[in-house]
Protein backbone atom coordinates (compact mmCIF):
# COMPACT_ATOMS: atom_id res chain seq x y z
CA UNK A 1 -24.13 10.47 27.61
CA UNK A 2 -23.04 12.86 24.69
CA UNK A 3 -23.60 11.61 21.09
CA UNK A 4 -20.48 11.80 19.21
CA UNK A 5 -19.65 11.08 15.13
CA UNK A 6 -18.17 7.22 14.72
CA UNK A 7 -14.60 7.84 13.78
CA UNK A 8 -11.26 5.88 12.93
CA UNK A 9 -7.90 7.77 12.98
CA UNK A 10 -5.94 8.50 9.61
CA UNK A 11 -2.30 8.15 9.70
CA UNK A 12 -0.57 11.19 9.79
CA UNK A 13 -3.19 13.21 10.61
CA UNK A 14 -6.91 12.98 10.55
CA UNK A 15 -10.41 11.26 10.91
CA UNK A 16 -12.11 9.08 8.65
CA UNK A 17 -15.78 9.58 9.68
CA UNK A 18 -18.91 6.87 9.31
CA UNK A 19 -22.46 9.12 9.34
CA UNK A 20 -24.62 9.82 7.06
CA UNK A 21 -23.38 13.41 6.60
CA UNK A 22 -26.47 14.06 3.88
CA UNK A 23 -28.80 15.29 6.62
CA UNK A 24 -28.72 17.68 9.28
CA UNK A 25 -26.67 16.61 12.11
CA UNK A 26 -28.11 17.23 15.41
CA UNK A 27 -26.46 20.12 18.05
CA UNK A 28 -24.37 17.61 19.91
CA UNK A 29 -23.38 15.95 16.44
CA UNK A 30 -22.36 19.30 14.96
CA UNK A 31 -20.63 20.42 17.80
CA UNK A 32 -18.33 17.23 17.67
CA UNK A 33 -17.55 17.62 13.93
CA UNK A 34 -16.16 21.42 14.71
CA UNK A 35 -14.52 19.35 17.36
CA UNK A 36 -12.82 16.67 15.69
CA UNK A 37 -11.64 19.08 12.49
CA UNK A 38 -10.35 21.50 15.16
CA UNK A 39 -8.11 18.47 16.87
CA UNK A 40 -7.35 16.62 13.69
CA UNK A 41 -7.07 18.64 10.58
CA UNK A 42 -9.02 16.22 7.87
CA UNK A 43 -12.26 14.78 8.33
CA UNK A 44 -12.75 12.44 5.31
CA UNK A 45 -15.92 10.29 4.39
CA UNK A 46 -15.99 7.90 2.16
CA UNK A 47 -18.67 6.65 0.01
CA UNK A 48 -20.83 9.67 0.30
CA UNK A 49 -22.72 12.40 -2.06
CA UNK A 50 -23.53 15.61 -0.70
CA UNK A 51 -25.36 18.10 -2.07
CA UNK A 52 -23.91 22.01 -2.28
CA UNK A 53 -26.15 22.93 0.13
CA UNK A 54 -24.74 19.93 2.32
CA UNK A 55 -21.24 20.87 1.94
CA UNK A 56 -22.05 24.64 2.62
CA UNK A 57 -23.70 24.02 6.05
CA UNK A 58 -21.17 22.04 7.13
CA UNK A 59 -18.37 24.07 6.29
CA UNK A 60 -20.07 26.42 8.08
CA UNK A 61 -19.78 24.76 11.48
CA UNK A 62 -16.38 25.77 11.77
CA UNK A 63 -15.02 29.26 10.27
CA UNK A 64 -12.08 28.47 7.68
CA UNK A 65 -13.30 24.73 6.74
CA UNK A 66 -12.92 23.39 3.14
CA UNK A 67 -14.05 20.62 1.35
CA UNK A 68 -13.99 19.01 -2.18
CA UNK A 69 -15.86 15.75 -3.22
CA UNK A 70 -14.91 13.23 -5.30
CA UNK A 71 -16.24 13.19 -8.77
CA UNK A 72 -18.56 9.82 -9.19
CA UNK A 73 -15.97 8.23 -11.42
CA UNK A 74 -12.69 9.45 -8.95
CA UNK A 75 -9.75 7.38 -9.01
CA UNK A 76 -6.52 8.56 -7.53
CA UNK A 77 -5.01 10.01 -4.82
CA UNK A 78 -6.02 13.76 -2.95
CA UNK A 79 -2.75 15.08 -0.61
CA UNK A 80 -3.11 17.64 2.01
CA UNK A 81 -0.34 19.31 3.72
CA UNK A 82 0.31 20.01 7.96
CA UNK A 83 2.37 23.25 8.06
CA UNK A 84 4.73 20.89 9.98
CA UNK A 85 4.83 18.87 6.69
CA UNK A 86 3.19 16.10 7.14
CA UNK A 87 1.27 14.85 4.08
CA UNK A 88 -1.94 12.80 4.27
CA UNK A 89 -2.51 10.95 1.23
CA UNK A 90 -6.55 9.68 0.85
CA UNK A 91 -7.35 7.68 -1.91
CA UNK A 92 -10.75 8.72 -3.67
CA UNK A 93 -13.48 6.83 -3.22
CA UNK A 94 -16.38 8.03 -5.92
CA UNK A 95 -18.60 9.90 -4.06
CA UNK A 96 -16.44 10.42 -1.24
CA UNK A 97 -16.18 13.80 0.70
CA UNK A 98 -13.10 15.27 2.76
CA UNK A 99 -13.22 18.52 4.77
CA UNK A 100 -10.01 20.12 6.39
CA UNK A 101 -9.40 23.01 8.46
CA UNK A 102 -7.92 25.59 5.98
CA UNK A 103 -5.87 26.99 9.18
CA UNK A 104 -4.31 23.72 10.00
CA UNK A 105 -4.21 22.06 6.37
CA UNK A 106 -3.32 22.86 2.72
CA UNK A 107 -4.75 21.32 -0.14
């Protein structure tokens, strides 16, 4: 049985993830992150810190991903853009992360 990432589905587009994205995910866990940014876009996680180094290597598990966290005191709203122009609107969560396929998605 392959381990996967717990997800939900975001409405238009994307994945709201629950792991703890802080440490290094495992081969099979890495592989299905690639996975689900490749099929979905967005891959948002709420309630989490990560460091630089954190964000870095997982960017790096798929060529063209971006991410931005949420300051510690975030309030609003971030929007990112399908090229079919869909908008997802996430609300910020204070330490909350969101990663998107810069090929798919526009900030």
């Amino acid at each position: 049985m392959a381990v996967t990432l717990r997800f939900r589905r975001l409405e238009p587009f994307g994945v709201e993830v629950s792991h703890d994205l802080s440490r290094p995910l495992a081969p099979s866990l890495a592989y299905h992150f690639g996975e689900l940014l490749r099929e979905h876009g967005v891959l948002a996680v709420p309630g989490q810190v990560l460091s630089e180094e954190a964000l870095a290597a997982l960017c790096a598990l798929r060529p063209g991903t971006q991410a931005r966290s949420a300051p510690h005191d975030a309030t609003g709203t971030i929007r990112l853009t399908q090229a079919n122009g869909d908008v997802l609107a996430w609300p910020w969560q204070a330490g909350g992360v969101i990663f998107w396929d810069g090929d798919q998605v526009q900030a």
